[in-house]
Protein backbone atom coordinates (compact mmCIF):
# COMPACT_ATOMS: atom_id res chain seq x y z
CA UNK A 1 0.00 0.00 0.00
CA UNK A 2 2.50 2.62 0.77
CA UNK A 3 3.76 2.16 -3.01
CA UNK A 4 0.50 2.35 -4.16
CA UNK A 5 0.32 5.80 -2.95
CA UNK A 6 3.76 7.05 -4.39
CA UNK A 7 2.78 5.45 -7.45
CA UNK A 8 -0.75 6.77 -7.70
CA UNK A 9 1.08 10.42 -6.64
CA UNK A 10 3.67 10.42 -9.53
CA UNK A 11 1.26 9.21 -11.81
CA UNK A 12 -1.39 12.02 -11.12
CA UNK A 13 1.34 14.63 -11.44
CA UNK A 14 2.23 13.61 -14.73
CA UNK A 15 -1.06 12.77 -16.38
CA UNK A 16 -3.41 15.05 -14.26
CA UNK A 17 -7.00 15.33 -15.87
CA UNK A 18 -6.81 12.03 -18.10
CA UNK A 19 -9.45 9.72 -18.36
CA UNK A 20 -9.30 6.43 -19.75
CA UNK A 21 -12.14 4.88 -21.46
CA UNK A 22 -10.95 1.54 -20.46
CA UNK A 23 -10.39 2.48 -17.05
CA UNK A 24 -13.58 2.07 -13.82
CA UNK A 25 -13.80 2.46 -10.48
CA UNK A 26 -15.63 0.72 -8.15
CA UNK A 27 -16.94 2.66 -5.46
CA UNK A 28 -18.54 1.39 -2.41
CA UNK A 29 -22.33 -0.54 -1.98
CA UNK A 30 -24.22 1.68 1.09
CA UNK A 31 -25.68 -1.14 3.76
CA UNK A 32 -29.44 -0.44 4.13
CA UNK A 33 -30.35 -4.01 5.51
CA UNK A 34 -33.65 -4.55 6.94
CA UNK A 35 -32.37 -7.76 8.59
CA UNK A 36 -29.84 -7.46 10.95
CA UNK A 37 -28.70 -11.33 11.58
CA UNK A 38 -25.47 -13.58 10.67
CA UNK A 39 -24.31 -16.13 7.80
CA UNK A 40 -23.00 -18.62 10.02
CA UNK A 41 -20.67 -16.42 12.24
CA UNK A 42 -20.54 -13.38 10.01
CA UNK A 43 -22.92 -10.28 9.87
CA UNK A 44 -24.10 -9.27 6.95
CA UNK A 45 -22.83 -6.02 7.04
CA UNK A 46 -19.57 -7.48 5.48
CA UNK A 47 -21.66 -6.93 2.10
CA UNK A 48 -20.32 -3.69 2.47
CA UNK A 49 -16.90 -4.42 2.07
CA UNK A 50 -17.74 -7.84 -0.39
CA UNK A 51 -19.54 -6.53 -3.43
CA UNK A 52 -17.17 -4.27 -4.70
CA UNK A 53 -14.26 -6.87 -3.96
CA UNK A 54 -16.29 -9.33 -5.92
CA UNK A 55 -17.21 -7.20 -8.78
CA UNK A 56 -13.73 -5.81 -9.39
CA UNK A 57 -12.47 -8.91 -9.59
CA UNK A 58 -14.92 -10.77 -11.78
CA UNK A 59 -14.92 -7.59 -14.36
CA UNK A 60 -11.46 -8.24 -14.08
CA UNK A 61 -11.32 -11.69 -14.95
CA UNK A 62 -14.20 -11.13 -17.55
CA UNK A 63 -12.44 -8.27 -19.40
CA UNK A 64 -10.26 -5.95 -20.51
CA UNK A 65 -10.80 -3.24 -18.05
CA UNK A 66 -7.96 -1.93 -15.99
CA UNK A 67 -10.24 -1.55 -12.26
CA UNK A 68 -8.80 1.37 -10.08
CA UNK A 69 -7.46 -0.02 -6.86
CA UNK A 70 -9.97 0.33 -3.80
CA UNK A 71 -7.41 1.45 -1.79
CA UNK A 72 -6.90 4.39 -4.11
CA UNK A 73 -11.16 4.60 -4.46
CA UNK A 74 -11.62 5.43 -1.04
CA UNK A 75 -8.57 7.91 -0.52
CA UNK A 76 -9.68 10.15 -3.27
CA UNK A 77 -12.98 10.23 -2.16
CA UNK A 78 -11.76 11.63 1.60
CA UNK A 79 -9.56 13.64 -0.18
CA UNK A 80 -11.75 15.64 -2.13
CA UNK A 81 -14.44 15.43 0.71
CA UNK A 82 -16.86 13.65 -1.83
CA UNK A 83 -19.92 11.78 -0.55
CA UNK A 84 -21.03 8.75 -2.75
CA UNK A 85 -24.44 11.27 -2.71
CA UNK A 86 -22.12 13.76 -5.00
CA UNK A 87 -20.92 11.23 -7.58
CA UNK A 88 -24.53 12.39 -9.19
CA UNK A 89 -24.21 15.71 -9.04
CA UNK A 90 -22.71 16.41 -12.68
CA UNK A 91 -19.67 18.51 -11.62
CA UNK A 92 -18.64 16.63 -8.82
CA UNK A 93 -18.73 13.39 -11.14
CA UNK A 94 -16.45 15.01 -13.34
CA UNK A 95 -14.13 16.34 -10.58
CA UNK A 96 -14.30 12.46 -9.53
CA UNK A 97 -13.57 10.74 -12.84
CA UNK A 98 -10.79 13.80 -13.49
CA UNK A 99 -9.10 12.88 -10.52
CA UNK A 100 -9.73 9.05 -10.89
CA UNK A 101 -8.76 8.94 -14.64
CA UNK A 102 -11.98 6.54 -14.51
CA UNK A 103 -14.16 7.05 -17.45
CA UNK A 104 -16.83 5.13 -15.29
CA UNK A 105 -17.79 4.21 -11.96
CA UNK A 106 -20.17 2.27 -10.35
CA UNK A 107 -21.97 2.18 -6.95
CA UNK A 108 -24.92 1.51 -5.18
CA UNK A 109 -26.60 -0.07 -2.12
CA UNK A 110 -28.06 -3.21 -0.83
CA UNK A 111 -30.77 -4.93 1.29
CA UNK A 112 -30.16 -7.88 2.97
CA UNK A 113 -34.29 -8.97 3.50
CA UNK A 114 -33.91 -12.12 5.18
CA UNK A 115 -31.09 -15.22 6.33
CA UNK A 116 -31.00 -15.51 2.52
CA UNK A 117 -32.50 -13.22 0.47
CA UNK A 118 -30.78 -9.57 -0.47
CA UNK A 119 -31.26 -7.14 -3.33
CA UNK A 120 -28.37 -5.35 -4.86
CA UNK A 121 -29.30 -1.94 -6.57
CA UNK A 122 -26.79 -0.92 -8.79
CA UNK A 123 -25.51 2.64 -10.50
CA UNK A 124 -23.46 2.93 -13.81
CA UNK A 125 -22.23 6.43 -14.07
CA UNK A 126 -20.63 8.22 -16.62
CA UNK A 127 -17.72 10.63 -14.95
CA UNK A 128 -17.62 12.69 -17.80
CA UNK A 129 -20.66 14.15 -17.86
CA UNK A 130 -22.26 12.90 -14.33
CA UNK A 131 -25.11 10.90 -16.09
CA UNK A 132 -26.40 8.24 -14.48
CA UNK A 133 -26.47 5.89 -17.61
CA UNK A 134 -27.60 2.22 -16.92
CA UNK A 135 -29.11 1.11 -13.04
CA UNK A 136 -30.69 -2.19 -12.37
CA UNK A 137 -31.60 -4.30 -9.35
CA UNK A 138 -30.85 -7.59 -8.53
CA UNK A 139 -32.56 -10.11 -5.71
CA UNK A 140 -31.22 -13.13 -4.93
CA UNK A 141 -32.06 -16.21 -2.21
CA UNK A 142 -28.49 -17.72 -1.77
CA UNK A 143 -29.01 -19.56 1.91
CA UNK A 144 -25.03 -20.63 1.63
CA UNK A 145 -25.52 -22.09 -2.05
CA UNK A 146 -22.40 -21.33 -3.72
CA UNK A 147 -24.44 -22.35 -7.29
CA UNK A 148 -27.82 -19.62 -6.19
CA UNK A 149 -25.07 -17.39 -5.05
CA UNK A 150 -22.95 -17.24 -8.05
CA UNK A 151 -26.49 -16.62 -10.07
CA UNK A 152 -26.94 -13.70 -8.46
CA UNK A 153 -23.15 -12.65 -8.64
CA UNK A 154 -23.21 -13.28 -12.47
CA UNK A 155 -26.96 -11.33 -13.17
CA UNK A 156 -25.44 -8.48 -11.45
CA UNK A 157 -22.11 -8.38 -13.34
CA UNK A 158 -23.26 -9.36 -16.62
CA UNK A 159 -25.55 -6.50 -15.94
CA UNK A 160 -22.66 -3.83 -15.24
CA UNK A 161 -20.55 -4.79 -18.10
CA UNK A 162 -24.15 -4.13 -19.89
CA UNK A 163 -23.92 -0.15 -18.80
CA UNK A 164 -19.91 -0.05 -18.92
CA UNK A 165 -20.60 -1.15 -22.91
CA UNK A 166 -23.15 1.69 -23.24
CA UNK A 167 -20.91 4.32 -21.65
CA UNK A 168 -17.95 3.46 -23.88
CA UNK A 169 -20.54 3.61 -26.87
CA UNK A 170 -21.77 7.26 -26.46
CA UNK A 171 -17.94 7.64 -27.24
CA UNK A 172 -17.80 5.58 -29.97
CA UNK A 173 -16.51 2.76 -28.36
CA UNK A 174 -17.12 -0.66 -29.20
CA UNK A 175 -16.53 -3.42 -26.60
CA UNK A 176 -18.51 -6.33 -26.59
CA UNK A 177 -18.36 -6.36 -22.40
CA UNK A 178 -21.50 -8.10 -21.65
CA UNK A 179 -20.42 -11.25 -23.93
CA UNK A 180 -17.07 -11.27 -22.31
CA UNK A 181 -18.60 -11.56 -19.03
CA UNK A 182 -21.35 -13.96 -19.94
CA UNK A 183 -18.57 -16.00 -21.09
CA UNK A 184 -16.36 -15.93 -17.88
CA UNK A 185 -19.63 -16.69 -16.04
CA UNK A 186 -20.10 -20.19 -17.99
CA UNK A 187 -16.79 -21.31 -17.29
CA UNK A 188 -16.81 -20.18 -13.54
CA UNK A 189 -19.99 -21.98 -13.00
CA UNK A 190 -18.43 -25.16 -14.23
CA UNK A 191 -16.47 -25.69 -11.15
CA UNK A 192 -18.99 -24.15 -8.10
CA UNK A 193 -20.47 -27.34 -7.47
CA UNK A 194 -17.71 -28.31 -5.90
CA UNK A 195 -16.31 -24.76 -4.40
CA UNK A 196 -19.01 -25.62 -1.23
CA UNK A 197 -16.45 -22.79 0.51
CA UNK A 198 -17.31 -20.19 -1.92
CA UNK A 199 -19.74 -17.81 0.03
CA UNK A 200 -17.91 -17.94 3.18
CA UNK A 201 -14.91 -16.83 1.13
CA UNK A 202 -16.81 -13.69 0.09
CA UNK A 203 -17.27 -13.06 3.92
CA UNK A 204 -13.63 -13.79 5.17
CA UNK A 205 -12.63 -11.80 2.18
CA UNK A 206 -14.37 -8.45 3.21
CA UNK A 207 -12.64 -9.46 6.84
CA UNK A 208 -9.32 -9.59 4.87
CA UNK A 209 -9.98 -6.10 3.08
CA UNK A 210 -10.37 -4.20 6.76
CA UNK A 211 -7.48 -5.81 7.96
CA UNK A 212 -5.41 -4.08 4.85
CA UNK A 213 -7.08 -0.73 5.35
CA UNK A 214 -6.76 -0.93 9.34
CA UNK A 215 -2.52 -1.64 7.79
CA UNK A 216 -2.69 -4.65 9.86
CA UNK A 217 -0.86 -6.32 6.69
CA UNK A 218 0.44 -9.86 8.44
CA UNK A 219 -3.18 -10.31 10.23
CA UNK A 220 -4.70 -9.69 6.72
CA UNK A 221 -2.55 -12.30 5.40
CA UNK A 222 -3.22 -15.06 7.66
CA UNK A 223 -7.02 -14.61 6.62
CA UNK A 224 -6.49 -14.63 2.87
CA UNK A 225 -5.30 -18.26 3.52
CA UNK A 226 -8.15 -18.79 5.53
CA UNK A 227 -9.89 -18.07 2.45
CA UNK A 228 -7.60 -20.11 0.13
CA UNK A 229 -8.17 -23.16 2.35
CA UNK A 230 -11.78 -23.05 2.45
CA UNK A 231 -12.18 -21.98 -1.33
CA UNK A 232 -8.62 -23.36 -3.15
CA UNK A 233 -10.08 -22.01 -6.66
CA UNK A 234 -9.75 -18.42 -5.24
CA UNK A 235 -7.33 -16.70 -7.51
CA UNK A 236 -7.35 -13.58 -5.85
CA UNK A 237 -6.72 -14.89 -2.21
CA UNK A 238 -3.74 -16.68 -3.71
CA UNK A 239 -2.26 -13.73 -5.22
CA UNK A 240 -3.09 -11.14 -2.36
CA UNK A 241 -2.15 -13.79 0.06
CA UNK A 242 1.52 -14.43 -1.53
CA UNK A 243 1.65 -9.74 -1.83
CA UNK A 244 1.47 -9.88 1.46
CA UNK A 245 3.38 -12.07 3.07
CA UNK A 246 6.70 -10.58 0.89
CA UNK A 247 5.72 -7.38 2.36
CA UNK A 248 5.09 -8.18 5.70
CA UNK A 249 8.79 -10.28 5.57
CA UNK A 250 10.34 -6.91 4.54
């Protein structure tokens, strides 16, 4: 992390103002439950932290897209004293995306209703102008099914890509996103039957993220193998896992 920020500082004063077409940001998912309880020993206010974990990385595994770092999300956001409330407001979208060099970002909120049902609302915004181009709302009864779970998971990215595509068309841009991550869906779904691990992973993984942002670097470590060992297939525990352990040695 401390890299991240030199990098992200050199970078901005050498290409300050540039936005990428094939650059997003996730921003965060506001918690408006209506049910307060746990999955297993977790409360569901890990969501929070979760969805944009798991959407970066599947529209990162689905596509092209180069996904600005959370990390660097969040401190811009404090940093320009912007509310996820302003990110509508057409000049303080701009401001956003300028600073960002995203050309899109996406946000929204969630419900969990019951032990197993939630509803995601999500918010496909166009930085450049502030529009609010593509929204759409996804529920979803999961009850610890990795297969229900991934449904819902792959209606709500498939349906991101969806506005990301119509963004980059007002441009002129052609990218056939919502194929890419239909594709990437088929494939992942091949092997959840036997992932049984996979929505506690999503859980431990939002555990994992706090533990990084708190700088507690070796704790977060030691739970991105929890997550590894209770979902092996998890790419991105393996990789983040690995990170941190070299940093934490030096």
């Amino acid at each position: 992390p401390p890299v991240i920020d030199i990098y992200h500082a050199v970078r901005d004063s050498l290409f300050p103002g540039t936005m990428d077409i094939n650059t997003i940001a996730v921003g965060d998912f506001e918690d408006n439950s209506i049910y307060q309880g746990k999955f297993k020993d977790y409360d569901f206010s890990r969501f929070e932290r979760a969805l944009p974990h798991l959407i970066s990385a599947d529209l990162a595994g689905a596509t092209p897209l180069k996904i600005v770092d959370r990390q660097r999300t969040g401190q811009l956001l404090k940093e320009i004293e912007l509310g996820q409330s302003g990110l509508v407001n057409p000049e303080e979208a701009v401001r956003f995306g300028q600073f960002l060099g995203a050309h899109t970002f996406i946000f929204g909120q969630y419900m969990v209703v019951s032990r197993d049902e939630v509803r995601i609302d999500a918010r496909v915004v166009r930085t450049e102008t502030g529009e609010v181009i593509f929204t759409h709302s996804v529920t979803g009864r999961f009850g610890g099914d990795p297969e229900k779970f991934m449904e819902m998971e792959r209606e709500l990215v498939t349906v991101i890509a969806q506005g990301i595509e119509e963004v980059a068309a007002l441009t002129g841009v052609s990218m056939p996103l919502q194929g890419m991550a239909s594709s990437f869906f088929d494939g992942k779904a091949a092997g959840m039957k036997q992932r049984t691990g996979y929505v506690e992973a999503q859980f431990l993984s939002a555990e994992a993220l706090e533990l990084e942002d708190a700088g507690k670097y070796r704790e977060a470590q030691q739970v991105w193998e929890r997550v590894r060992s209770i979902d092996p297939a998890n790419e991105v525990a393996s990789v983040r896992a690995q990170a941190l352990d070299a940093f934490a040695m030096n």
